[in-house]
Protein backbone atom coordinates (compact mmCIF):
# COMPACT_ATOMS: atom_id res chain seq x y z
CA UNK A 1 0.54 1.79 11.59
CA UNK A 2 1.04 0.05 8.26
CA UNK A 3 -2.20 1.19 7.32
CA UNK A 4 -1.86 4.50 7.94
CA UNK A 5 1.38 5.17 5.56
CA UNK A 6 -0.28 2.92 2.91
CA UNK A 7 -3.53 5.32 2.88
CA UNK A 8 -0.63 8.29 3.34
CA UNK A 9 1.42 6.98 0.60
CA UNK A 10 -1.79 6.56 -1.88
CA UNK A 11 -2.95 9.85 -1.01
CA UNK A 12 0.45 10.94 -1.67
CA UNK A 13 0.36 9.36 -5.13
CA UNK A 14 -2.79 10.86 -5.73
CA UNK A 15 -1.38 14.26 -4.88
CA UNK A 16 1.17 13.92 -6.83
CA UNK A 17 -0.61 12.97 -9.83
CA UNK A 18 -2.79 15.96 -9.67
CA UNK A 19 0.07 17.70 -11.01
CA UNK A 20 0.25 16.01 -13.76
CA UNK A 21 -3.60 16.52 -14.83
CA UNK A 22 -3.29 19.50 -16.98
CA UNK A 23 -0.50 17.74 -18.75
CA UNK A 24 -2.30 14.64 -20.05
CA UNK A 25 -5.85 13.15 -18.91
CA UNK A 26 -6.07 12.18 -14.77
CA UNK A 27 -9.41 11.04 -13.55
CA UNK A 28 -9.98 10.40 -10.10
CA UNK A 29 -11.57 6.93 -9.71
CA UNK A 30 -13.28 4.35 -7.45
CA UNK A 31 -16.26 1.64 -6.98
CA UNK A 32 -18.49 0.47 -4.19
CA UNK A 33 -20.35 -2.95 -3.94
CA UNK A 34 -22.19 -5.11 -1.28
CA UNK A 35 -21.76 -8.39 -1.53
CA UNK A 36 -25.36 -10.08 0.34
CA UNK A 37 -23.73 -13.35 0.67
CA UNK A 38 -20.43 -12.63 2.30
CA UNK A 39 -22.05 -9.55 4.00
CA UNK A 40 -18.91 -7.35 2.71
CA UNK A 41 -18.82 -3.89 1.89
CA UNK A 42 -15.96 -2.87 -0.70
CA UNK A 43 -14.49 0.83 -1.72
CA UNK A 44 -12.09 1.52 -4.15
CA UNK A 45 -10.41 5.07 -4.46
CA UNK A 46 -7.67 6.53 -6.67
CA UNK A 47 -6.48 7.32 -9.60
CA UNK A 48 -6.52 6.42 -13.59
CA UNK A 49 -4.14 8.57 -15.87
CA UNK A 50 -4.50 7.79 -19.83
CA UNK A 51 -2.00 8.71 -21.92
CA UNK A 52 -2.45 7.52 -26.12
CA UNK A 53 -3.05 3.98 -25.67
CA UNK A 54 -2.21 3.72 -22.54
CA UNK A 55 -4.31 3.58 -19.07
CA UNK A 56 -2.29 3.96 -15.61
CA UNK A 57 -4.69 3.06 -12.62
CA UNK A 58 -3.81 3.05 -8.68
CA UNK A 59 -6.48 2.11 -6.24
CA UNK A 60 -6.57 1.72 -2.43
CA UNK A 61 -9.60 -1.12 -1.16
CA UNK A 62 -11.34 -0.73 2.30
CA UNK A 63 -13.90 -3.15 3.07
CA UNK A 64 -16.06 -3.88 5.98
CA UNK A 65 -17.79 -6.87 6.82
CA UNK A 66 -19.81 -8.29 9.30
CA UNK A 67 -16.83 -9.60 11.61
CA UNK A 68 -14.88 -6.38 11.25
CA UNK A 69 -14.97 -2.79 10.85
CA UNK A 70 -14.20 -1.12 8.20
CA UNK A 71 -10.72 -1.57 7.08
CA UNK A 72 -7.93 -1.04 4.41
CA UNK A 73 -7.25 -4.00 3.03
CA UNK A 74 -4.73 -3.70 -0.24
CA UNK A 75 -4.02 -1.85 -2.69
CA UNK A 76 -4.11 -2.29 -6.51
CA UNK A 77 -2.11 -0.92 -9.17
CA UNK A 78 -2.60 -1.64 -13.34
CA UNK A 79 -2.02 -0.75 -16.81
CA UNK A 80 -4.14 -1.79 -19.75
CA UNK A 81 -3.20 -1.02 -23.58
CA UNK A 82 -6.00 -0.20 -25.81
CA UNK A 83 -5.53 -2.18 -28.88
CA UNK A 84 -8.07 -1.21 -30.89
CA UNK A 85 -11.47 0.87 -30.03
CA UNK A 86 -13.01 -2.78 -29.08
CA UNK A 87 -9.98 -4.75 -27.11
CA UNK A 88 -8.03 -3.50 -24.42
CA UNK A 89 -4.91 -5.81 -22.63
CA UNK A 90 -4.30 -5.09 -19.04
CA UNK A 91 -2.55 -6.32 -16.35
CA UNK A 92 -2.74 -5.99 -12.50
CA UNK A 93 -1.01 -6.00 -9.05
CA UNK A 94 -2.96 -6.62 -5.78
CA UNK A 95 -1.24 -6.86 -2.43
CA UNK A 96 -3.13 -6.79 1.21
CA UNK A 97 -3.70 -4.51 3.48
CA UNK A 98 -0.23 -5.16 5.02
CA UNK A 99 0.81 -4.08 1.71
CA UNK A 100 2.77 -8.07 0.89
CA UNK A 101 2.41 -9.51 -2.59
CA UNK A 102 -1.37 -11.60 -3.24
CA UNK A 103 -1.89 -11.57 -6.73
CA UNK A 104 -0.73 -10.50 -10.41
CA UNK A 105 -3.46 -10.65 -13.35
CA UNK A 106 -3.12 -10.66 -16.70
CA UNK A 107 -5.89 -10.34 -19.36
CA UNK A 108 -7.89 -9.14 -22.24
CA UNK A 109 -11.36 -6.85 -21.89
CA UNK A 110 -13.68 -6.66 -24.78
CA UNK A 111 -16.89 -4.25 -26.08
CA UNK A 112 -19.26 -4.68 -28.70
């Protein structure tokens, strides 16, 4: 049941956010990858809204491997700061798919 009103409530957010695309920039967002090793399939779906220097992300993760189906297993939520056209900072919160703390990341992205 948990499941259901955390993929409600990030659909919800998504929703929501659609609103506010014509006000500043919303993209919608997301990633797949297979992992051979683990035998894990992982989706990410949601949201990114940039405003200035500013990014805004929200993601919900599914993944199905080979000893379950596939499943919802966190979600993610972040902000990065661009400081320059080359560095961004960002930080990030991860919880799992019974939506309880797992992680916080800090850290610094680079392109040449």
């Amino acid at each position: 049941m948990k499941k259901i009103l955390a993929l409600g409530a990030g659909i919800a957010l998504a929703a929501g956010l659609t609103t506010a695309a014509f006000a500043e920039d919303l993209s919608f967002v997301g990633s797949a990858e297979y992992a051979f090793e683990a035998e894990a399939f992982e989706t990410k779906l949601g949201g990114q809204y940039d405003i200035d220097n500013w990014t805004f992300i929200g993601l919900v993760v599914a993944e199905d491997t080979s000893t379950t189906d596939f499943d919802f297993t966190g979600i993610e939520v972040g902000a990065a700061y661009a400081v320059n056209a080359n560095v961004d900072l960002y930080a990030k919160l991860e919880t799992d798919g019974d939506l309880n703390y797992e992680e916080t990341t800090i850290g610094t992205a680079f392109k040449f």
